[in-house]
Protein backbone atom coordinates (compact mmCIF):
# COMPACT_ATOMS: atom_id res chain seq x y z
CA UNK A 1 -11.15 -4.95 28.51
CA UNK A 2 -9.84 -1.46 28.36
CA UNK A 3 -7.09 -1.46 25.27
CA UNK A 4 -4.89 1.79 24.36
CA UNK A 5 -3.28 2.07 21.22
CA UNK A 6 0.22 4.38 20.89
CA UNK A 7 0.25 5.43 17.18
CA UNK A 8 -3.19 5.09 16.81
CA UNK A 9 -3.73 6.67 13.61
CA UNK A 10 -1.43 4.29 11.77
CA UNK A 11 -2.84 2.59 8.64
CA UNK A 12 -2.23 -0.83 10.73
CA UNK A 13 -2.54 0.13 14.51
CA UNK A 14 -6.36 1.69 13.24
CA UNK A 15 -7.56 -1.25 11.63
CA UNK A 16 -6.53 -2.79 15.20
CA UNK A 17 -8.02 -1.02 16.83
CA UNK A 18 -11.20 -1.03 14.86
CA UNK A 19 -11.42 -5.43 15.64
CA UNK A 20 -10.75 -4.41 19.37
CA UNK A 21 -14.07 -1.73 19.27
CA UNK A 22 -15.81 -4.27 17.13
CA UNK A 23 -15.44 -7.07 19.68
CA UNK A 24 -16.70 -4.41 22.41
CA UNK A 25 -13.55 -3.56 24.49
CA UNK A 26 -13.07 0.02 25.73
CA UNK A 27 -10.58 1.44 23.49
CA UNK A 28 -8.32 4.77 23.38
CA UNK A 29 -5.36 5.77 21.99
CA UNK A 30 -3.05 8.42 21.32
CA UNK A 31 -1.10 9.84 17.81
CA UNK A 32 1.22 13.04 17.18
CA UNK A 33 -1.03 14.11 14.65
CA UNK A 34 -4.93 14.03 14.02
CA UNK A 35 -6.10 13.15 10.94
CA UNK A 36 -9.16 11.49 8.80
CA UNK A 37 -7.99 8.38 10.27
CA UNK A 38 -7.92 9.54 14.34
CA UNK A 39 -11.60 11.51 13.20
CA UNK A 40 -12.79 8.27 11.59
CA UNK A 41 -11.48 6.31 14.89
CA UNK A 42 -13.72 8.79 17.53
CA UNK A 43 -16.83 8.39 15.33
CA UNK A 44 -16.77 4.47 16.10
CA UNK A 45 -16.36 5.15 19.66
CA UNK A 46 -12.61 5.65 20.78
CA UNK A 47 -11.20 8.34 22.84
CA UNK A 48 -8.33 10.34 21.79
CA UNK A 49 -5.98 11.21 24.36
CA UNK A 50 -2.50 12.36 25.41
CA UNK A 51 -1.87 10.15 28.65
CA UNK A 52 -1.77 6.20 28.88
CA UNK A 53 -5.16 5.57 30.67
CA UNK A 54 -4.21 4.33 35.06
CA UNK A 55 -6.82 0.79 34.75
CA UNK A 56 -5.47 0.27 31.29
CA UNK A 57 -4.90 -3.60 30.87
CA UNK A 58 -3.47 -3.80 27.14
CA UNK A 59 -1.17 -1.14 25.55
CA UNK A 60 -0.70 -1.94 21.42
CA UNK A 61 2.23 0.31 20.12
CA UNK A 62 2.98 0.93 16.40
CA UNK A 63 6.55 -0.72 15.05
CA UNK A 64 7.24 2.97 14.74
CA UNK A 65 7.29 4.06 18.45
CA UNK A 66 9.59 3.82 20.90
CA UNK A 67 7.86 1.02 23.38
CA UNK A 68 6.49 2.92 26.59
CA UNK A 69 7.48 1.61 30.15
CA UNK A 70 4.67 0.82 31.68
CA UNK A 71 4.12 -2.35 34.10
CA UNK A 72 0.26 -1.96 34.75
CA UNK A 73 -0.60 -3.57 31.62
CA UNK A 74 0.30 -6.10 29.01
CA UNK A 75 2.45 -4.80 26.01
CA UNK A 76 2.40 -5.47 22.70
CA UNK A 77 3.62 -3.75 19.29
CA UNK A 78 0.95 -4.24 16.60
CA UNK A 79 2.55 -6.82 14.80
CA UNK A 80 2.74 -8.77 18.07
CA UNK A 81 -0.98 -8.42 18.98
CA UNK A 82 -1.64 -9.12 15.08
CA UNK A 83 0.32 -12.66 15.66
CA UNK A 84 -1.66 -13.51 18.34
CA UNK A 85 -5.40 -13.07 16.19
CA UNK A 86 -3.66 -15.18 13.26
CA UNK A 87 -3.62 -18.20 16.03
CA UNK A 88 -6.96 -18.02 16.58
CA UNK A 89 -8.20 -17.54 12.86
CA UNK A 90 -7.58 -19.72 9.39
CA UNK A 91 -5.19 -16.57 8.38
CA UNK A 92 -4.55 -15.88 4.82
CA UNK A 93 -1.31 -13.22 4.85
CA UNK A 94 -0.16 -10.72 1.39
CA UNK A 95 2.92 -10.69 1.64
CA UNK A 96 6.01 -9.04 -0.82
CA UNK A 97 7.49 -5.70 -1.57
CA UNK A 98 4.40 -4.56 -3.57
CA UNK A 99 0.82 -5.03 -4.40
CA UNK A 100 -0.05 -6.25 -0.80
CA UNK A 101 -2.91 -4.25 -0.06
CA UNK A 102 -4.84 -4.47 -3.38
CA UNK A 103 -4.08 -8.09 -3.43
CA UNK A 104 -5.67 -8.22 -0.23
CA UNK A 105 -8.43 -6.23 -1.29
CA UNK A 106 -9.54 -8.71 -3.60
CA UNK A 107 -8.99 -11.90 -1.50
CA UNK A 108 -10.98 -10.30 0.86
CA UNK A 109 -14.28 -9.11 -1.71
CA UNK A 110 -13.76 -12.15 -3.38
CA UNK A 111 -14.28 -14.17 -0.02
CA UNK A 112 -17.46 -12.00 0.71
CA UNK A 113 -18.62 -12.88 -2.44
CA UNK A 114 -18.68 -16.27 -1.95
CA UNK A 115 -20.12 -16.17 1.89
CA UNK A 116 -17.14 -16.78 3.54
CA UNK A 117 -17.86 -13.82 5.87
CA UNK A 118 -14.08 -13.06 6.40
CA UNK A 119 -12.81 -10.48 9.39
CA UNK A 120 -10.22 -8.09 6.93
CA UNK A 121 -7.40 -5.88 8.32
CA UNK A 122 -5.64 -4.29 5.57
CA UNK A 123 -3.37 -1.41 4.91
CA UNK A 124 -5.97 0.79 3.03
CA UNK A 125 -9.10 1.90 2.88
CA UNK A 126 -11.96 0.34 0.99
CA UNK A 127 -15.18 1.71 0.34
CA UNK A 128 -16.94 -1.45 0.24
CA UNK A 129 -15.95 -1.60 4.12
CA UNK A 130 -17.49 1.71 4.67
CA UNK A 131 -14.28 3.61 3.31
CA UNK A 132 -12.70 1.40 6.35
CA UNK A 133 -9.02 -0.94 6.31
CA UNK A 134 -11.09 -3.04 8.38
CA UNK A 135 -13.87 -5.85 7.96
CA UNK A 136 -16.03 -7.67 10.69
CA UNK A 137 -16.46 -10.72 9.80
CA UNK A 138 -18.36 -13.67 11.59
CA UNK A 139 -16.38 -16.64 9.94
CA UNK A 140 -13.02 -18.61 10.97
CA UNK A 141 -11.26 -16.68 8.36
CA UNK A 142 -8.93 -13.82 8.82
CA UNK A 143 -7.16 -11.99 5.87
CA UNK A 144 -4.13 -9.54 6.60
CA UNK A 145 -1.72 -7.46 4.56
CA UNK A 146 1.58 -8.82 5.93
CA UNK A 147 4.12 -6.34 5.91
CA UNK A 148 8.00 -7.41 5.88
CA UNK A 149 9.64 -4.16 7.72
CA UNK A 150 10.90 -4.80 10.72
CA UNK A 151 10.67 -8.43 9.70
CA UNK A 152 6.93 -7.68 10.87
CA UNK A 153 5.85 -10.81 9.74
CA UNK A 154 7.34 -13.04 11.54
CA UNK A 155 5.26 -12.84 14.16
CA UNK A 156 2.47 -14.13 11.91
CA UNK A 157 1.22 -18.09 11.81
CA UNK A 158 -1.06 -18.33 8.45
CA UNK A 159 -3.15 -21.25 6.68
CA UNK A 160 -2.22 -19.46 3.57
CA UNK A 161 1.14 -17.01 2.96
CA UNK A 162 0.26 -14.82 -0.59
CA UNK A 163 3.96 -13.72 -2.36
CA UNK A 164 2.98 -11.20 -4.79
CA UNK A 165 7.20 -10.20 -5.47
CA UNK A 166 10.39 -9.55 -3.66
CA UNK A 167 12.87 -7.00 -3.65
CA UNK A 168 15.42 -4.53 -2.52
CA UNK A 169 13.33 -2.26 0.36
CA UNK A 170 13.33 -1.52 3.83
CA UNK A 171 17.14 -0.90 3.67
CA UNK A 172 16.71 1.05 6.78
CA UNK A 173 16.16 -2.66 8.59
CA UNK A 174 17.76 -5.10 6.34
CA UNK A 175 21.31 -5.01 5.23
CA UNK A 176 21.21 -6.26 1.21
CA UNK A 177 18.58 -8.68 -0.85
CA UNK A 178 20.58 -11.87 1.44
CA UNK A 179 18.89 -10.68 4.53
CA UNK A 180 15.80 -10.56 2.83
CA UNK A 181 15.67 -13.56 1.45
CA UNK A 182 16.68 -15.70 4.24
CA UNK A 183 13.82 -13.53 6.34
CA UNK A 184 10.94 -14.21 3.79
CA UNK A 185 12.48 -17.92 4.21
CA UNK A 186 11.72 -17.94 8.09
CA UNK A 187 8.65 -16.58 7.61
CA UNK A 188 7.12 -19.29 5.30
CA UNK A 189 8.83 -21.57 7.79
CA UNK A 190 6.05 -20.60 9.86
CA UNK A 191 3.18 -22.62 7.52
CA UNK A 192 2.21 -25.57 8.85
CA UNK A 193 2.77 -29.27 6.85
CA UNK A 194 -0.84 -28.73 5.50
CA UNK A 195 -0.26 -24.43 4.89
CA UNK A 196 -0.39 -23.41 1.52
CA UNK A 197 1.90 -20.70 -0.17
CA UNK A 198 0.69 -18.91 -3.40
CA UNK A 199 3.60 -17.17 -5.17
CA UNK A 200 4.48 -15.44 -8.16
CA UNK A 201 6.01 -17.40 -10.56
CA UNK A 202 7.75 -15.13 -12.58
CA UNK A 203 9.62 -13.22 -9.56
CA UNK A 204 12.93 -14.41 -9.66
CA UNK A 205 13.55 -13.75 -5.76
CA UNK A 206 10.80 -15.84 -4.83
CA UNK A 207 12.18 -19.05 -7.37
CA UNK A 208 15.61 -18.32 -5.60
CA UNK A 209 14.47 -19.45 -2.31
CA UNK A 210 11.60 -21.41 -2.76
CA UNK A 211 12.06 -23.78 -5.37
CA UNK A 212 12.29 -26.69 -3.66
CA UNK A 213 9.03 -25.95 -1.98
CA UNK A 214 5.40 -27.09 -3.34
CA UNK A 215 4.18 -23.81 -4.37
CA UNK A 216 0.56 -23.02 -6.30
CA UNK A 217 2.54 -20.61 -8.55
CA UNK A 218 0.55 -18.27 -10.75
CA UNK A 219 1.63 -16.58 -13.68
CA UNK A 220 0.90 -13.80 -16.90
CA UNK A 221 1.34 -16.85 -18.93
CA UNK A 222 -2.15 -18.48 -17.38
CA UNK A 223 -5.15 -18.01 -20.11
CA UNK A 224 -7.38 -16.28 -17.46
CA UNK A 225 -4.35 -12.94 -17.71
CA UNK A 226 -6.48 -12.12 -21.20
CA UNK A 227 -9.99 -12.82 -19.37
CA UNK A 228 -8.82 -10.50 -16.38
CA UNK A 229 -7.49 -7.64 -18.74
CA UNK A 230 -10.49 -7.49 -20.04
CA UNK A 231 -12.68 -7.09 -16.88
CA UNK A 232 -10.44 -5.47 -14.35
CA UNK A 233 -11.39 -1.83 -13.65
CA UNK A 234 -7.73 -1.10 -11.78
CA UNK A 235 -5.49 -0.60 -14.81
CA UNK A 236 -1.88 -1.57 -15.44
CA UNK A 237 -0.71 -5.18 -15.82
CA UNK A 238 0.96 -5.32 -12.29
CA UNK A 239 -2.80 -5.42 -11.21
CA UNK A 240 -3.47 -8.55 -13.79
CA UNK A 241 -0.61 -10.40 -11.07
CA UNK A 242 -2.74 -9.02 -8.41
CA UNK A 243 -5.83 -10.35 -9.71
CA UNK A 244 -4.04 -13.54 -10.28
CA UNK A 245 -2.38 -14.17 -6.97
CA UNK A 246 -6.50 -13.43 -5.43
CA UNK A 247 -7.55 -16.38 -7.80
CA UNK A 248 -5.29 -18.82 -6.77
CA UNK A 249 -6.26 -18.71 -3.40
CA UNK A 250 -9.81 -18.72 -4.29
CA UNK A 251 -9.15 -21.83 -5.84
CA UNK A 252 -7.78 -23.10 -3.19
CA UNK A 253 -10.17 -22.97 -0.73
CA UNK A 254 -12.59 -24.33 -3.30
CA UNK A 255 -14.73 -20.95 -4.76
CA UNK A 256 -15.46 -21.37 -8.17
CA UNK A 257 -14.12 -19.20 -11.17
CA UNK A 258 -17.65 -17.78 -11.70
CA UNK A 259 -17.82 -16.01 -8.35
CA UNK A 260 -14.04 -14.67 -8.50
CA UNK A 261 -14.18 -13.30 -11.74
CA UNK A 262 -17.27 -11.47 -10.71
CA UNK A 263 -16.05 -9.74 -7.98
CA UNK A 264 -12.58 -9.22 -9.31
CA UNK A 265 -14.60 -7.14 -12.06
CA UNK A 266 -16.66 -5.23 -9.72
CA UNK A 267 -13.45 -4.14 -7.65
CA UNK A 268 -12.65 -0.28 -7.91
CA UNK A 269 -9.30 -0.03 -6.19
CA UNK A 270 -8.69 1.18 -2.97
CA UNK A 271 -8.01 4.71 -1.21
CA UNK A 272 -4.49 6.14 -2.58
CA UNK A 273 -4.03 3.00 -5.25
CA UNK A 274 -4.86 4.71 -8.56
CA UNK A 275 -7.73 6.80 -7.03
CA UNK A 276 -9.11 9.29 -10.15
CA UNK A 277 -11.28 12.24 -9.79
CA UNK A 278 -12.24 14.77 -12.38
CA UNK A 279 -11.69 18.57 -12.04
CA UNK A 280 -13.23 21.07 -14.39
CA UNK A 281 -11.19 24.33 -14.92
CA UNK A 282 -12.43 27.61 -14.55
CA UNK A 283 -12.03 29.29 -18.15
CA UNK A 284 -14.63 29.84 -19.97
CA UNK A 285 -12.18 30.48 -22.99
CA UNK A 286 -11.07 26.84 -23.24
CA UNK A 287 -13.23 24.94 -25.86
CA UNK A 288 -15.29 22.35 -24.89
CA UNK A 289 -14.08 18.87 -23.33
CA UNK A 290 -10.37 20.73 -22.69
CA UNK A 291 -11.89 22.65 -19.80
CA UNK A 292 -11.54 18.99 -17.93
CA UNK A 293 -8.55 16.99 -15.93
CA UNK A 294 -8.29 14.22 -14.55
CA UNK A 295 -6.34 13.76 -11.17
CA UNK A 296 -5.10 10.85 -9.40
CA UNK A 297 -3.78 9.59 -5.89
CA UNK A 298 -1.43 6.96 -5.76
CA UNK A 299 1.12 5.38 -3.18
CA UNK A 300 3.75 4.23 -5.12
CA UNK A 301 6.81 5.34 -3.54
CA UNK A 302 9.19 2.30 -4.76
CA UNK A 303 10.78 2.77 -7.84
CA UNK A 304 9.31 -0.21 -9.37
CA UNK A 305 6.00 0.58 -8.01
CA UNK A 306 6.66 4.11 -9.77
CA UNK A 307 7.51 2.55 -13.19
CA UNK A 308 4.46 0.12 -13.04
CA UNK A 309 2.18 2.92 -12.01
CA UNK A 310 3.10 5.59 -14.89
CA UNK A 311 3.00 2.61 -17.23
CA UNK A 312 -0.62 2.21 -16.17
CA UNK A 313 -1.38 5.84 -16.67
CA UNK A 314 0.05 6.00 -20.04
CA UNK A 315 -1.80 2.91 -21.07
CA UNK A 316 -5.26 4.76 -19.72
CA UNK A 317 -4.29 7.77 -21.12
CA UNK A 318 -2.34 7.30 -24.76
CA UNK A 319 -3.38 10.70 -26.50
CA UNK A 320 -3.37 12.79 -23.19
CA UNK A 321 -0.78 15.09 -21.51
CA UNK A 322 0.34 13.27 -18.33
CA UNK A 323 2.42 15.10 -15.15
CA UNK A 324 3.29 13.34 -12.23
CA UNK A 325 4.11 14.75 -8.91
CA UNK A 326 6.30 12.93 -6.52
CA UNK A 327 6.82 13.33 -3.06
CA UNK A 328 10.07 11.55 -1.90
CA UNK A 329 9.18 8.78 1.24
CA UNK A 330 12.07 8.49 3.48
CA UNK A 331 15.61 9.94 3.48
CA UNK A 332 17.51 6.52 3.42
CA UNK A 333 15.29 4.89 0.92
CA UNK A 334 15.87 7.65 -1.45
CA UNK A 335 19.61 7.42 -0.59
CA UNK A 336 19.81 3.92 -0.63
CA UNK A 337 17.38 3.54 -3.98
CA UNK A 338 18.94 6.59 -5.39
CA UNK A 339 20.21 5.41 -9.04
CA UNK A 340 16.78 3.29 -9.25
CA UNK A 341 14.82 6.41 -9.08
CA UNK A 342 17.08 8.29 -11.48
CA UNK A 343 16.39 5.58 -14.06
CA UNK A 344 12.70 5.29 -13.16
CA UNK A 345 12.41 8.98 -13.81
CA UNK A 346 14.78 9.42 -16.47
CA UNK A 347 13.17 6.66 -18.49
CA UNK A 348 9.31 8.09 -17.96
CA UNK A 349 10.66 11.02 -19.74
CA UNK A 350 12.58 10.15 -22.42
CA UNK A 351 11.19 10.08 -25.87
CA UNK A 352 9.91 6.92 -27.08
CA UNK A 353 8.10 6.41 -30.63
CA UNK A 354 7.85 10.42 -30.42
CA UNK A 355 6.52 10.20 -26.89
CA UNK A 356 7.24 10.28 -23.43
CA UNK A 357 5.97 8.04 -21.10
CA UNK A 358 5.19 11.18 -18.52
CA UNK A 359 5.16 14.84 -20.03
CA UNK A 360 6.30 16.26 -17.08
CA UNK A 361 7.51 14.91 -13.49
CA UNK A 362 7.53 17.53 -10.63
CA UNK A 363 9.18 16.37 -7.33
CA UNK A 364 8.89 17.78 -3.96
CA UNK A 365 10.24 17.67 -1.09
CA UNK A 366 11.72 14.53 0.88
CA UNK A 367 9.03 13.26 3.43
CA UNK A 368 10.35 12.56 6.79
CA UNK A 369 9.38 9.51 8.48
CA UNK A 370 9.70 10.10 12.27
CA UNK A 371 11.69 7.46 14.04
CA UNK A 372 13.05 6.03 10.88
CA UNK A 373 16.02 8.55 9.86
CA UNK A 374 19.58 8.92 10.08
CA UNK A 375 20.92 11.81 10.59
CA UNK A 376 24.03 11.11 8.61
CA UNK A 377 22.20 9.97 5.52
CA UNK A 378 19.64 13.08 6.16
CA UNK A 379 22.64 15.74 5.31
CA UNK A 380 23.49 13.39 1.93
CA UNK A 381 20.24 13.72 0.44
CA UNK A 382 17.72 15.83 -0.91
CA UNK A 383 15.09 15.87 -3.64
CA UNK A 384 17.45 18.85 -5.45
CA UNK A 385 19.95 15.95 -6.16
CA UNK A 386 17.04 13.69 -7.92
CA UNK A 387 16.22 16.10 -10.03
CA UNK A 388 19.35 17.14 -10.45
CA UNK A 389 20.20 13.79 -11.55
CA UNK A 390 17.21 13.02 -13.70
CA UNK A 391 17.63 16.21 -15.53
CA UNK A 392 14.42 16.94 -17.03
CA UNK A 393 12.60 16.85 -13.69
CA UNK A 394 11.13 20.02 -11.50
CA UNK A 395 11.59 20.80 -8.24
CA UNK A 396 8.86 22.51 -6.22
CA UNK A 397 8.83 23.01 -2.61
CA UNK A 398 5.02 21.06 -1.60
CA UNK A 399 3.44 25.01 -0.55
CA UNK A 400 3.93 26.19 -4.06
CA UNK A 401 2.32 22.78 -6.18
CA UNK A 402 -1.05 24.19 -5.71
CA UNK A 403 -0.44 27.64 -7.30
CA UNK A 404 2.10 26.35 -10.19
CA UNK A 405 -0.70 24.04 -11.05
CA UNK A 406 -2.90 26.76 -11.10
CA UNK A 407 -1.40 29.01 -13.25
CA UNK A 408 0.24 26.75 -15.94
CA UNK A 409 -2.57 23.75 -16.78
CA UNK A 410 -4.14 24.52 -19.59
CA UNK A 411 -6.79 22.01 -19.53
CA UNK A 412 -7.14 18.76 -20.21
CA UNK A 413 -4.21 17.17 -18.75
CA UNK A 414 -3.79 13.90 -16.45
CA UNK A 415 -1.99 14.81 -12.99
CA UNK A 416 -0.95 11.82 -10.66
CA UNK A 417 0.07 12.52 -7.18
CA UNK A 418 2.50 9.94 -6.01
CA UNK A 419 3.73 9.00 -2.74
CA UNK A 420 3.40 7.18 0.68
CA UNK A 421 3.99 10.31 2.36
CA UNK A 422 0.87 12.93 3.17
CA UNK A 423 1.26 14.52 -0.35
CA UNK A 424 -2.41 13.18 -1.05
CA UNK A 425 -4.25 16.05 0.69
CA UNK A 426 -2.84 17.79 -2.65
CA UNK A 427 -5.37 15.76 -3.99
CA UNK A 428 -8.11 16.60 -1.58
CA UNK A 429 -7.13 20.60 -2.19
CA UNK A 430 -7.31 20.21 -5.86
């Protein structure tokens, strides 16, 4: 079958297309922008183009695209075609506002592990899947990073729904926290009498709506939190929920402790989720061990994804000097999420026991999500008015952070580049 994907080079729409080229349909697609992702795409064997191919018989658009008119072919957005797989497969979703994809990540190794031979589509890029976000598997099982914008979702029918937490996002789409809640409510409406929901049982969303259901709950409290501090390479005690939520369902479908734990402790992280290099500097003045930094890619871009994250780093790093730079992701979350990122901020800075969480936070510039902005909210916003706000931030335009790092670290530091935006080739540069 010859398939075309519109937004190709989406984190989703790729791994997509990657199951379509793996099941040996003619694929193409087309993207504004090229990118590792499109380059990665025409190395397995799809063509990049600008036009909608004539004897095309499936189109596959990304959630954010404006649907083509075309007749010739069948449509589908992504999370449509998505639905239709998670018929045909024992489907384990991640689902919530954060930790989806490394939650997913170690479902998925943890199901390799054990020979379940799982087929993975996931919203980053693992290196045990040949630095892929996909996985061919041979098995029943499918696992997928679920996302909830757009409601998304809902056009998924899982064994197994994974709810790592809930919150206030995607206020572009949903109106307040009611919305959301009564949408996460459909959705595990869609479990069958024998589907199974894992949940965290310390999110206070989740208990709101699902209490009277029969949940496998886990929780920080369990004894195996201490065993998985103590093996987990990923830092920072959101990823000790993470770890948790991927053992549950491994218990559920039967894989014993032994094999979980041992993957779990052999997992890395992902592309963009805590990913560390180390830089040398070149000064042959600075004294030895200082002339090294350490640098790291991350996507938080939620507030409390933020405060987790710089926790984590702080935690890694007690006795170093830590800047973070931030790249804004979307004018109307930053309006909407405004006060939560002042306190974020404002907090990571502030002395505490004669230390700050972060030494110094540096934001740039807001990044604009095509086909997801207001206009109105667009002229109400800017990074200036974050900083502004959280005082003892920086602002610096993203063409000078390569030079102002350049001519003021003095060696040794820890530098975290945050966001969901494209402010990770910073990282790449570096």
């Amino acid at each position: 079958m010859k398939v075309h994907f519109i937004g190709i080079g989406g984190i989703g729409t790729s791994a997509l297309a990657q199951y379509y080229l793996a099941k040996g349909h003619d694929v193409s697609g087309s993207d504004l922008v090229s990118s590792e992702i499109t380059d990665f795409l025409e190395e397995k064997g799809a063509k990049l183009l600008k036009q909608i191919p004539k004897d095309v018989e499936l189109v596959i658009y990304s959630p954010a695209v404006e649907p083509p008119k075309i007749k010739r072919a069948k449509l589908f957005s992504y999370p449509q075609a998505l639905g239709q797989l998670t018929k045909k497969y024992f489907t384990i979703a991640v689902s919530g506002t954060h930790g989806k994809s490394t939650t997913c990540a170690m479902i998925s190794l943890i199901l390799e592990k054990a020979g379940f031979d799982p087929t993975v589509i996931i919203g980053t890029k693992l290196k045990e899947f040949g630095n892929s976000n996909f996985r061919k598997g041979k098995s029943k099982y499918l696992v997928i990073e679920a996302d909830e914008w757009q409601a998304s979702f809902l056009n998924y029918w899982p064994k197994i729904i994974v709810l790592t937490n809930i919150e206030r996002e995607h206020l572009d789409y949903y109106k307040d926290l009611r919305h959301i809640l009564r949408t996460y409510r459909e959705y595990v409406g869609h479990l069958s009498k024998d589907g199974i929901l894992v949940a965290n049982g310390e999110d206070k969303n989740i208990n709101k709506i699902f209490n009277k259901f029969s949940i496998k709950k886990f929780s920080k409290k369990q004894k195996e939190a201490k065993e998985l501090r103590k093996i987990l390479k990923v830092p920072g005690e959101h990823n000790v929920y993470n770890a948790l939520a991927a053992l549950t369902v491994a218990r559920e479908l039967k894989i014993s402790d032994k094999i979980s734990f041992k993957a779990l402790s052999e997992y890395k992280g992902a592309w963009r989720r805590f990913e560390e290099k180390e830089l040398k500097i070149k000064n042959s003045c600075l004294p030895a061990g200082r002339e090294k930094l350490k640098i790291i890619s991350d996507y938080a871009h939620h507030p409390t994804e933020i405060k987790a994250t710089l926790k984590a780093v702080r935690e890694k790093f007690p006795d170093r000097i830590i800047w973070c730079i931030f790249q804004p992701h979307q004018y109307q979350r930053t309006f909407y999420l405004f006060d939560d990122f002042v306190k974020v901020f404002s907090k990571a800075l502030r002395q505490t026991q004669g230390k700050p969480t972060i030494d110094k936070i540096i934001i740039t510039d807001i990044y604009d999500v095509v086909g997801r902005e207001k206009k109105n909210i667009k002229k109400q916003i800017n990074s200036q008015k974050l900083v502004k706000a959280t005082k003892k931030a920086i602002y610096l335009p993203k063409q000078k952070l390569k030079k102002y790092l350049k001519d003021n670290l003095k060696g040794g530091e820890v530098v975290i580049i945050m966001g969901a935006g494209d402010i990770y080739k910073l990282f790449y540069e570096l």
